[in-house]
PDB file of N, CA and C in Angstrom:
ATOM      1  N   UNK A   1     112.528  -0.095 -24.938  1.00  0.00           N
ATOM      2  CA  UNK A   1     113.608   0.509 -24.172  1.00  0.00           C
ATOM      3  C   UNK A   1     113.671  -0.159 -22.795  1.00  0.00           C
ATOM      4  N   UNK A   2     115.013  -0.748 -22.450  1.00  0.00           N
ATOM      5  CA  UNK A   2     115.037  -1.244 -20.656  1.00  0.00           C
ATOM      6  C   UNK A   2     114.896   0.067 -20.030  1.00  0.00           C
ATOM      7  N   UNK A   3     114.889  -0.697 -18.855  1.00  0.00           N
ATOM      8  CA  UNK A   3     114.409   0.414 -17.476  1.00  0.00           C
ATOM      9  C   UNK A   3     116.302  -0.051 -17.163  1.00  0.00           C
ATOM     10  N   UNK A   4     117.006   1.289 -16.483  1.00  0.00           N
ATOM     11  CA  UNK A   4     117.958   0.737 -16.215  1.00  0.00           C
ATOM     12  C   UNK A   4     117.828  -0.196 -14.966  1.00  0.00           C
ATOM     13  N   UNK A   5     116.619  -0.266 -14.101  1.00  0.00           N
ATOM     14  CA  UNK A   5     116.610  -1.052 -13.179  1.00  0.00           C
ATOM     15  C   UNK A   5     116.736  -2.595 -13.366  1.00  0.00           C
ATOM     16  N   UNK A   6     116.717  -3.055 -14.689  1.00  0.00           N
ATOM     17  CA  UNK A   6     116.218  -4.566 -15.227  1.00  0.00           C
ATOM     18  C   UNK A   6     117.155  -5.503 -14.373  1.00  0.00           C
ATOM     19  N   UNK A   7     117.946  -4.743 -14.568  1.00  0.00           N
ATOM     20  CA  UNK A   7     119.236  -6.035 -13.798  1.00  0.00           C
ATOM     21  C   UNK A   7     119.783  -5.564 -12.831  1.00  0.00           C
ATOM     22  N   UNK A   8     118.335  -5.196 -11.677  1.00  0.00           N
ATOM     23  CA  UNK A   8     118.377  -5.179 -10.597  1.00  0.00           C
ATOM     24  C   UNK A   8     118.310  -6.420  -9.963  1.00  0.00           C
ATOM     25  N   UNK A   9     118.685  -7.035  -8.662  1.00  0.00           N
ATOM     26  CA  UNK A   9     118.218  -8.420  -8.189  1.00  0.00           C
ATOM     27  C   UNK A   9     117.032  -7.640  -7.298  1.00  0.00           C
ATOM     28  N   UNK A  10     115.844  -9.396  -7.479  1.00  0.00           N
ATOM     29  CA  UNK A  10     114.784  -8.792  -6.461  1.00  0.00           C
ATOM     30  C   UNK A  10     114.730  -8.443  -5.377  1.00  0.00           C
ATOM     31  N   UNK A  11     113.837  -8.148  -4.737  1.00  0.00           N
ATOM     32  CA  UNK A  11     114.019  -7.712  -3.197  1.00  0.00           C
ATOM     33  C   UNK A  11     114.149  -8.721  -2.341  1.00  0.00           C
ATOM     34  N   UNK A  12     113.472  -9.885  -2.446  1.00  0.00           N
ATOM     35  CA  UNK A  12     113.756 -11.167  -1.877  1.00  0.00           C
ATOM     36  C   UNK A  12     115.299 -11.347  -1.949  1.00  0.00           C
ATOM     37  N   UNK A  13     116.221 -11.416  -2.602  1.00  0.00           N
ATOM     38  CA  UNK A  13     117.544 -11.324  -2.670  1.00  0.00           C
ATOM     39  C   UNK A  13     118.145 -10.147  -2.163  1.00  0.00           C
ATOM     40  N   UNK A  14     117.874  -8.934  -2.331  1.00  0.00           N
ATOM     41  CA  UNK A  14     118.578  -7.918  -1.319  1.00  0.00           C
ATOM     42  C   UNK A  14     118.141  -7.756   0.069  1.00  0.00           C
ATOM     43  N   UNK A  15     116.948  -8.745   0.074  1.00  0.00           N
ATOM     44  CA  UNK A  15     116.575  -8.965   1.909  1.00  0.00           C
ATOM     45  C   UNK A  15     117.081  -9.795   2.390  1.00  0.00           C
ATOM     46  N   UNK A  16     117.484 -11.173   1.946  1.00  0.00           N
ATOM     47  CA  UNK A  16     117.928 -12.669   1.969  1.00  0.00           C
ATOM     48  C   UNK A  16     119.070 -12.431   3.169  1.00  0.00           C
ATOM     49  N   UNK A  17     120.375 -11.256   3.036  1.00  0.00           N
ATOM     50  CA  UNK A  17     121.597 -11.479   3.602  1.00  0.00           C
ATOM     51  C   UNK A  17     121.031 -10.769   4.862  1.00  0.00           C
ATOM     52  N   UNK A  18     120.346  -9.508   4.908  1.00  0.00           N
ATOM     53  CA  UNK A  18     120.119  -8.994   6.263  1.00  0.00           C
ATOM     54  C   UNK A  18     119.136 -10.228   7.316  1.00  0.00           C
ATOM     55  N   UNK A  19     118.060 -10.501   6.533  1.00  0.00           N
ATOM     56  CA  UNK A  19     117.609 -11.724   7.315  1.00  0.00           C
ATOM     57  C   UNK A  19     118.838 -12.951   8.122  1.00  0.00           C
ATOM     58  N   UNK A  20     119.660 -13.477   7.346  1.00  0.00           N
ATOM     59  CA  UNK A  20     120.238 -14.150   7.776  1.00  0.00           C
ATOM     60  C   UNK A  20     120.958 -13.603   8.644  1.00  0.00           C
ATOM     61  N   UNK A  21     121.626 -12.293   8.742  1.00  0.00           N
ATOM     62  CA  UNK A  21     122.281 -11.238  10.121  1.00  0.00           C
ATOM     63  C   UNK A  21     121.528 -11.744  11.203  1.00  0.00           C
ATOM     64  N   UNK A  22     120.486 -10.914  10.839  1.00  0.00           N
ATOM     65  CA  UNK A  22     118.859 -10.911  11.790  1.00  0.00           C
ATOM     66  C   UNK A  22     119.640 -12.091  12.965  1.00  0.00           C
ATOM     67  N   UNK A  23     119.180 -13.464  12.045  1.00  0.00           N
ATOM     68  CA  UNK A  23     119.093 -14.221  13.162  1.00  0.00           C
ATOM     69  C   UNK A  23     120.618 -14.836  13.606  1.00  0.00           C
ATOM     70  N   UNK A  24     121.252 -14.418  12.850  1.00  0.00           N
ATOM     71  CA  UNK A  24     122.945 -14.746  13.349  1.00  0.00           C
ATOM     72  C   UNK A  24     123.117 -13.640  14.993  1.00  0.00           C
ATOM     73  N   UNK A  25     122.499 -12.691  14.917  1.00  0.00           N
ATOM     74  CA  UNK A  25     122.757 -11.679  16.135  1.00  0.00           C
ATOM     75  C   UNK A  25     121.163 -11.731  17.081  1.00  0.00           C
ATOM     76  N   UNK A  26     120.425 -12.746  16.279  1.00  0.00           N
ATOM     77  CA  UNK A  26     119.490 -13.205  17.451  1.00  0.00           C
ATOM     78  C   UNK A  26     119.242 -13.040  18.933  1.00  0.00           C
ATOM     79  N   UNK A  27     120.282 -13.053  19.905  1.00  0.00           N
ATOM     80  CA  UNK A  27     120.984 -13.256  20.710  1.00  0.00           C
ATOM     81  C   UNK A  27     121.074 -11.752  21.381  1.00  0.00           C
ATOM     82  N   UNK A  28     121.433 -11.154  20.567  1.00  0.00           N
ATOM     83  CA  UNK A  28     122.331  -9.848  20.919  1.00  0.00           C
ATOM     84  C   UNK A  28     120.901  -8.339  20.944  1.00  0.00           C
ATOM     85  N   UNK A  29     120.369  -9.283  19.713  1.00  0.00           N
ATOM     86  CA  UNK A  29     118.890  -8.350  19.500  1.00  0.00           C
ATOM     87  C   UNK A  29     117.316  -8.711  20.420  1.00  0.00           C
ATOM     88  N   UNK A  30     117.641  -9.791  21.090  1.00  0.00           N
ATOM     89  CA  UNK A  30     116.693 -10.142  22.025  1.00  0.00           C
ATOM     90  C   UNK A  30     115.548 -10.401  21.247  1.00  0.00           C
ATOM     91  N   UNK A  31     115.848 -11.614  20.074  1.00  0.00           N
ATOM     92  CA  UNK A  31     114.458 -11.821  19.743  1.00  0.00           C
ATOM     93  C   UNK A  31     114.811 -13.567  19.380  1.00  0.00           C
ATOM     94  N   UNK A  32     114.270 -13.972  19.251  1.00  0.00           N
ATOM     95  CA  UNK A  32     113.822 -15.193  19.516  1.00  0.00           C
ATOM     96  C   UNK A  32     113.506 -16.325  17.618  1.00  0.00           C
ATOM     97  N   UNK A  33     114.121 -17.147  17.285  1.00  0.00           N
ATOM     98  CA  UNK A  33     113.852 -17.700  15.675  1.00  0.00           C
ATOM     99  C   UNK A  33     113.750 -18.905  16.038  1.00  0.00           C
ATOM    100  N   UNK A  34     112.783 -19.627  14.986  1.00  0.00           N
ATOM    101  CA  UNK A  34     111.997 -20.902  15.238  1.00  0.00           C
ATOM    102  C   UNK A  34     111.493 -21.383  13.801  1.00  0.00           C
ATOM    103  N   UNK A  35     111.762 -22.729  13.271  1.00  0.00           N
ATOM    104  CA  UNK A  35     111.163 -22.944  12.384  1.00  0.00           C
ATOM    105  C   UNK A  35     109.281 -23.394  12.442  1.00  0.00           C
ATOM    106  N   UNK A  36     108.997 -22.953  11.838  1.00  0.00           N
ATOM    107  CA  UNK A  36     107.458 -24.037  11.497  1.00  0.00           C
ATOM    108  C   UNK A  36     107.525 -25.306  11.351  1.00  0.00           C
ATOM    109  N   UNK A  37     106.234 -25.926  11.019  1.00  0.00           N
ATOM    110  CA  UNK A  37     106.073 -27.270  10.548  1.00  0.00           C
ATOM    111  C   UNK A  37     106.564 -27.193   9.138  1.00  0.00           C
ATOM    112  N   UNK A  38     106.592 -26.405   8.716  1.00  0.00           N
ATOM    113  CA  UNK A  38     106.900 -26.794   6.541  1.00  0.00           C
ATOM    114  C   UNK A  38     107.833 -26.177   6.737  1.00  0.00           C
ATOM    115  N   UNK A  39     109.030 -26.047   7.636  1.00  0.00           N
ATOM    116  CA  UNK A  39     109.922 -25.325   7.604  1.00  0.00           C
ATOM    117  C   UNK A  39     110.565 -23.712   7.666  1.00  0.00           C
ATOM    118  N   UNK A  40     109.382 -23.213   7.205  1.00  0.00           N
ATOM    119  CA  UNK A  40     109.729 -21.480   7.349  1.00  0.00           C
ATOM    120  C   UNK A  40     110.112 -21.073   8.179  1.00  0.00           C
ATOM    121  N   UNK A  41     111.124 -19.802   8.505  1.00  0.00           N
ATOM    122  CA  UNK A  41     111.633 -19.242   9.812  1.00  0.00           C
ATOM    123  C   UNK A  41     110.909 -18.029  10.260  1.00  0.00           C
ATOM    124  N   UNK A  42     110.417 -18.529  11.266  1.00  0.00           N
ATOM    125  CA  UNK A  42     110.065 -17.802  12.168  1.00  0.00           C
ATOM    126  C   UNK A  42     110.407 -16.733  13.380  1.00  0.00           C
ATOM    127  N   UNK A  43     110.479 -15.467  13.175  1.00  0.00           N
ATOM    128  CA  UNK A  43     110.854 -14.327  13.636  1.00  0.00           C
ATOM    129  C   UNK A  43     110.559 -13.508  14.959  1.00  0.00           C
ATOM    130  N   UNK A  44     110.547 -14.069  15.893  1.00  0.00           N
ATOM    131  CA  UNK A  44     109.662 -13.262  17.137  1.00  0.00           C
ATOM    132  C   UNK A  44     110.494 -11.956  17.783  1.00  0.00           C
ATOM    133  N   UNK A  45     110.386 -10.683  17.437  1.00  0.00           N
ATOM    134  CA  UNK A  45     110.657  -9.536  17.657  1.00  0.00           C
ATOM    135  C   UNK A  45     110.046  -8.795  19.020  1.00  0.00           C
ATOM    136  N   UNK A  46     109.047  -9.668  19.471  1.00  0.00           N
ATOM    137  CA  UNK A  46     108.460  -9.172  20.438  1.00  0.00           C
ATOM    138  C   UNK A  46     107.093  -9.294  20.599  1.00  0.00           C
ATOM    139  N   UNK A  47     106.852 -10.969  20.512  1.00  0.00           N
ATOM    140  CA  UNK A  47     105.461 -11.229  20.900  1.00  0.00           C
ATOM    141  C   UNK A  47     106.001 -12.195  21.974  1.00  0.00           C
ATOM    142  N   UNK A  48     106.765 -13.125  22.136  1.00  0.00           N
ATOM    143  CA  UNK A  48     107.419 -14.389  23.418  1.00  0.00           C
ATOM    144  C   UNK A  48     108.840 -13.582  23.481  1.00  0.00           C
ATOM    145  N   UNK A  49     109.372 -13.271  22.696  1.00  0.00           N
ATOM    146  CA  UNK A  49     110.887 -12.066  23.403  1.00  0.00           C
ATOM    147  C   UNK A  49     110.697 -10.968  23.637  1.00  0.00           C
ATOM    148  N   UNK A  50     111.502 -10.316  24.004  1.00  0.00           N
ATOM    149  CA  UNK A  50     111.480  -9.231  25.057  1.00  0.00           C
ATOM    150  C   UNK A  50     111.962  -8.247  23.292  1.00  0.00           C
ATOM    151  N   UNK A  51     112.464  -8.591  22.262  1.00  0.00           N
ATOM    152  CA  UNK A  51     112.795  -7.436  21.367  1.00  0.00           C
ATOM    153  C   UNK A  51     113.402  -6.421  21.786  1.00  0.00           C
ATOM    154  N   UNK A  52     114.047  -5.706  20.490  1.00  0.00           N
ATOM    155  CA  UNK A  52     114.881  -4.904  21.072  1.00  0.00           C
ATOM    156  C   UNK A  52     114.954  -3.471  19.727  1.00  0.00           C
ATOM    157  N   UNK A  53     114.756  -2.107  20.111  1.00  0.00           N
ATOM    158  CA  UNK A  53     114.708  -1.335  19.280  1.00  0.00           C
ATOM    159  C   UNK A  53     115.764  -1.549  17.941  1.00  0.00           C
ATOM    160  N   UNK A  54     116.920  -1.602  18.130  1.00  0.00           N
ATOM    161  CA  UNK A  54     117.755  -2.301  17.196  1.00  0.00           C
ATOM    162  C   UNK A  54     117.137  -3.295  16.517  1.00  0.00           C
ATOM    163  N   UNK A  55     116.747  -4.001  16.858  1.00  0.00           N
ATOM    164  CA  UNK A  55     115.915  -5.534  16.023  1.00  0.00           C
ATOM    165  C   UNK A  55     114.989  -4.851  14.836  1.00  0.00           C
ATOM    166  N   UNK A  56     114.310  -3.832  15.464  1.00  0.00           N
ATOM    167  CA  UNK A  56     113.001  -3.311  14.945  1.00  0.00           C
ATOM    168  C   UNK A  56     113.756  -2.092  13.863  1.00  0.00           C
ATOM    169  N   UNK A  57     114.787  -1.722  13.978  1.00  0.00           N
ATOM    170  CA  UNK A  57     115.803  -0.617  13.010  1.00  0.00           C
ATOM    171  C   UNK A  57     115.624  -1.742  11.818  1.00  0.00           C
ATOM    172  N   UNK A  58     116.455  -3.302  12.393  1.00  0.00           N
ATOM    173  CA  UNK A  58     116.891  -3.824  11.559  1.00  0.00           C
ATOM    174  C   UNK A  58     115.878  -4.753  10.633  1.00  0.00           C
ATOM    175  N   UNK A  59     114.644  -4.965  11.259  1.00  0.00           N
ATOM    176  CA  UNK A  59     113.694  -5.197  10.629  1.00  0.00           C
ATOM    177  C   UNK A  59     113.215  -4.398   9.352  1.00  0.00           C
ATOM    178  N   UNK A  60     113.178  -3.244  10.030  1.00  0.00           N
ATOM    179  CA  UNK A  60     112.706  -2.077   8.501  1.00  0.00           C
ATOM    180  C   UNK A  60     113.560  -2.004   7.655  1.00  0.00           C
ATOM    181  N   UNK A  61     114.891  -2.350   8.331  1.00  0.00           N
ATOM    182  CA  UNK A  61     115.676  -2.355   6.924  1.00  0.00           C
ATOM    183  C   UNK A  61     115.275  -3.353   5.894  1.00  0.00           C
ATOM    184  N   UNK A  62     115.190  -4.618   6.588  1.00  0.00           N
ATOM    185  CA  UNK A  62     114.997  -5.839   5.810  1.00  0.00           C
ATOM    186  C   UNK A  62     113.441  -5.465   5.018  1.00  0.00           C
ATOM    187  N   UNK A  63     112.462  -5.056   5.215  1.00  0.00           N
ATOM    188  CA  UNK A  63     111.181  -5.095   4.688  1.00  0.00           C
ATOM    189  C   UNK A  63     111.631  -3.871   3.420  1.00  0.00           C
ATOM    190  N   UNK A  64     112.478  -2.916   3.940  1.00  0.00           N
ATOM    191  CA  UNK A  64     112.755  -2.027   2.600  1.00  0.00           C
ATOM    192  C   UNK A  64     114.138  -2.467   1.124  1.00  0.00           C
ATOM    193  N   UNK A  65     114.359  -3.640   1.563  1.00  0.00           N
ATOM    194  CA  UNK A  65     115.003  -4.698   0.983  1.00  0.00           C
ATOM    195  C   UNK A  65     116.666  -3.827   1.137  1.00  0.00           C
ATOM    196  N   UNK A  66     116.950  -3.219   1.997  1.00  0.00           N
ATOM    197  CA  UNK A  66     118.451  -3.198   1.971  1.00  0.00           C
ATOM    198  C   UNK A  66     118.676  -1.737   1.429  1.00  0.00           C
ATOM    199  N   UNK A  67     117.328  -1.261   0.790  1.00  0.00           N
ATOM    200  CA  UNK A  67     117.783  -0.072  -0.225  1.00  0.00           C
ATOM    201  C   UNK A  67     117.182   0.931   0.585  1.00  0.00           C
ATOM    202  N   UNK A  68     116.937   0.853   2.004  1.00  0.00           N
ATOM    203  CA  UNK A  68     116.948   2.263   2.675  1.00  0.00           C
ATOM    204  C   UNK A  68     117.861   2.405   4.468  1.00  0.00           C
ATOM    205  N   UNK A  69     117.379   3.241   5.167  1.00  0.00           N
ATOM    206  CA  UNK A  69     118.205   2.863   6.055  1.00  0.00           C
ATOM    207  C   UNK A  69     117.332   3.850   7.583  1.00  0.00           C
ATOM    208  N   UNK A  70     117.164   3.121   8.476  1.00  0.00           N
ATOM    209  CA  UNK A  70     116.585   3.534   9.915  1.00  0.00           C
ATOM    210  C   UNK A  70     117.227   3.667  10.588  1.00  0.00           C
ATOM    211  N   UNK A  71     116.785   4.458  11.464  1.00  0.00           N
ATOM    212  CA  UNK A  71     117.512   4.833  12.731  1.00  0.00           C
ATOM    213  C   UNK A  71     117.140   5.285  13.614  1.00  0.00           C
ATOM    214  N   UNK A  72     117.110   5.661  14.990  1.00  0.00           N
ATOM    215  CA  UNK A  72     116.035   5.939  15.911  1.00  0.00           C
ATOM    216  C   UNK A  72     116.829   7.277  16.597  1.00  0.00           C
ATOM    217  N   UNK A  73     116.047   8.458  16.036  1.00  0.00           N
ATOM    218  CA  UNK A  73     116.441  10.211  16.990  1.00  0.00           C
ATOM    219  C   UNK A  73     115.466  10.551  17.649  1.00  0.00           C
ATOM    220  N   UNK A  74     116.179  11.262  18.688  1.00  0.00           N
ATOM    221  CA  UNK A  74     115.165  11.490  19.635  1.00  0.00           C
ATOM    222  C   UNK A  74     114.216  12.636  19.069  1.00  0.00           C
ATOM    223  N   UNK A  75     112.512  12.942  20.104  1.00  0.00           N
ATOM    224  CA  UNK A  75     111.840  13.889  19.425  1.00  0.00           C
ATOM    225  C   UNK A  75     111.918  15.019  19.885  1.00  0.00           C
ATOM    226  N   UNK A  76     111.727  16.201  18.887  1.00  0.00           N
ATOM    227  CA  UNK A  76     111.983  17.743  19.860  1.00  0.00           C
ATOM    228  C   UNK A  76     111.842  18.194  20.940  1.00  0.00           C
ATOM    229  N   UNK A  77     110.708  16.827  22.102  1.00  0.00           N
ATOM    230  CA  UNK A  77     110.182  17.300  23.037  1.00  0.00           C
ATOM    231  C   UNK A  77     109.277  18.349  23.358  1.00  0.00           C
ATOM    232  N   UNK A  78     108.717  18.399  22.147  1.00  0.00           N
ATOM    233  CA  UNK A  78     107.472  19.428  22.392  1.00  0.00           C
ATOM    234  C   UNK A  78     106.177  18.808  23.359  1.00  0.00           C
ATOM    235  N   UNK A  79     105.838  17.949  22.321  1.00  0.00           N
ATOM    236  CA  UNK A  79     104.646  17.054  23.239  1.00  0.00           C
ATOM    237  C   UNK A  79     105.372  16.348  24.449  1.00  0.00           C
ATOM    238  N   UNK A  80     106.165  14.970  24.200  1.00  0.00           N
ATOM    239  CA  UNK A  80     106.032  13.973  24.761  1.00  0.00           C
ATOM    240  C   UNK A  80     107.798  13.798  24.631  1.00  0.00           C
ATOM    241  N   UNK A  81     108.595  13.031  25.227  1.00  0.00           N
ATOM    242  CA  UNK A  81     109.704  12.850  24.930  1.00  0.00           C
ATOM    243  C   UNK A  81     109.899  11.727  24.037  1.00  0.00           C
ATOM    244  N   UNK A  82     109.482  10.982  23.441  1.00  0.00           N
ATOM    245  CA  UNK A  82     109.733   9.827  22.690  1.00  0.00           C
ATOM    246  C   UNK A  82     110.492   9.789  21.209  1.00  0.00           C
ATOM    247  N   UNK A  83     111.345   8.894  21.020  1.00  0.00           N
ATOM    248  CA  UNK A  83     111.823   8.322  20.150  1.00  0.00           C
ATOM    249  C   UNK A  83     111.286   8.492  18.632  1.00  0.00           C
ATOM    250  N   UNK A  84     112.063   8.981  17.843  1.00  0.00           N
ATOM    251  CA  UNK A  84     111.386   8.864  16.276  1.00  0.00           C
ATOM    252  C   UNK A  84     112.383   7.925  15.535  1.00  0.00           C
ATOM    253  N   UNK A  85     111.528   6.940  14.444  1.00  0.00           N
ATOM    254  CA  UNK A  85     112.136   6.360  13.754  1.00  0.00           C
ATOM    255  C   UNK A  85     112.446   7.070  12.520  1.00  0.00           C
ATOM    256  N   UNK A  86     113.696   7.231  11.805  1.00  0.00           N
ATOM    257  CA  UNK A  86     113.687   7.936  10.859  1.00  0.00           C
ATOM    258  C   UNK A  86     113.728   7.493   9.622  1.00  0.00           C
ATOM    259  N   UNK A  87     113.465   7.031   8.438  1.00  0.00           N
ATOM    260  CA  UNK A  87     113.708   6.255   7.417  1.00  0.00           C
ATOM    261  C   UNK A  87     114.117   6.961   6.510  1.00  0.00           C
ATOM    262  N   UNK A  88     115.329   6.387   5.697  1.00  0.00           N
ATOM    263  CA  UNK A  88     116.017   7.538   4.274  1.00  0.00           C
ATOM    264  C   UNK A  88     116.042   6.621   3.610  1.00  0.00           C
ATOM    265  N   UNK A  89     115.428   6.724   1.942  1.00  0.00           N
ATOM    266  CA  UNK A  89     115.859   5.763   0.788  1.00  0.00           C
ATOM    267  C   UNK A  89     116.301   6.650  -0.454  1.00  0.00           C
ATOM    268  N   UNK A  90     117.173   6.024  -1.068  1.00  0.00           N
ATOM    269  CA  UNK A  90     116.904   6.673  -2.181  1.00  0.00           C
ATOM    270  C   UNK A  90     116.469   6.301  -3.549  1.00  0.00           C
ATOM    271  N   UNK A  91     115.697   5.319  -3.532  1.00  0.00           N
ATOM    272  CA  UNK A  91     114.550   4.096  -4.029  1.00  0.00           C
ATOM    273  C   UNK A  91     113.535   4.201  -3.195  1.00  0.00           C
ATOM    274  N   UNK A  92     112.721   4.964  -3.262  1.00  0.00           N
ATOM    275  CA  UNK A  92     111.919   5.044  -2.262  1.00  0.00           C
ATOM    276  C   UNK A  92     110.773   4.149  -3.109  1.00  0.00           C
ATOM    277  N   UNK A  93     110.176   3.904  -4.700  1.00  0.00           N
ATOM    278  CA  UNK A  93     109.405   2.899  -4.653  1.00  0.00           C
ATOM    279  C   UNK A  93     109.445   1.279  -4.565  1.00  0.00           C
ATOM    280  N   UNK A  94     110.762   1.328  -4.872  1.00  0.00           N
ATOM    281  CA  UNK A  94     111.261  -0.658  -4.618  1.00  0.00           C
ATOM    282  C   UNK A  94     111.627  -0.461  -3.478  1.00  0.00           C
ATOM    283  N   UNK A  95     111.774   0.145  -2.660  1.00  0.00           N
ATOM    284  CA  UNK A  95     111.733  -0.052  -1.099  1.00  0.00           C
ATOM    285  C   UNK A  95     110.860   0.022  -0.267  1.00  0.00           C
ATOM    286  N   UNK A  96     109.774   0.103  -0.766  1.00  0.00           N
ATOM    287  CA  UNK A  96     108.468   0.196  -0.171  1.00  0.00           C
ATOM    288  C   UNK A  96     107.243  -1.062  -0.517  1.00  0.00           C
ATOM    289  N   UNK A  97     108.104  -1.972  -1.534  1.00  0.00           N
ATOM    290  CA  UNK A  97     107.538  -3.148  -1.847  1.00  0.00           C
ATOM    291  C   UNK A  97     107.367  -4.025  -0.791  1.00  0.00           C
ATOM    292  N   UNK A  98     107.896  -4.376   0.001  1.00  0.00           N
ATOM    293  CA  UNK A  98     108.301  -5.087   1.320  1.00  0.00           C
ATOM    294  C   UNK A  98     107.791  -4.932   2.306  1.00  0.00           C
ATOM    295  N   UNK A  99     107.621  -3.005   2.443  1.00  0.00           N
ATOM    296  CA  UNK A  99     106.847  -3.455   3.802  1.00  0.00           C
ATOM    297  C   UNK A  99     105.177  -3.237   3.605  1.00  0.00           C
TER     298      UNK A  99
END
């Protein structure tokens, strides 16, 4: 019996187009792309750039291959005032391959 997932594309392919965003808005997200010596692209989010919470939304998207979605709400302010990232999939195990 198939899984109806069979002719799913991999996650490498439903990550492929947000990556390429990624670094098309490079610029805008304050992070910084560089190839290697063997060519691979290289991603700096915030080790030599300044990064940018958006970058880091759009990062998790890409590691959950497209099939979930982040966003940053604020916290109840009980403790501390800070920021929560929120993550929703509804593939929550092929979206968790990635990261």
């Amino acid at each position: 019996m198939r899984n109806r997932r069979d002719n799913w594309p991999g996650v490498n392919q439903l990550s492929a187009p947000l990556v390429d965003q990624l670094v098309t808005d490079a610029s805008d997200l304050e992070i910084l792309v560089s190839r290697s010596a063997n060519g691979s692209r290289i991603i700096d989010a915030g080790l030599k750039s300044l990064g940018s919470v958006k970058a880091g939304c759009r990062i998790a998207e890409i590691c959950m291959a497209d099939l979930g979605h982040a966003t940053i709400i604020p916290s109840d302010g009980t403790d501390m005032n800070f920021r929560i990232v929120h993550v929703e999939t509804e593939h929550p195990v092929l979206s968790c391959l990635g990261s």
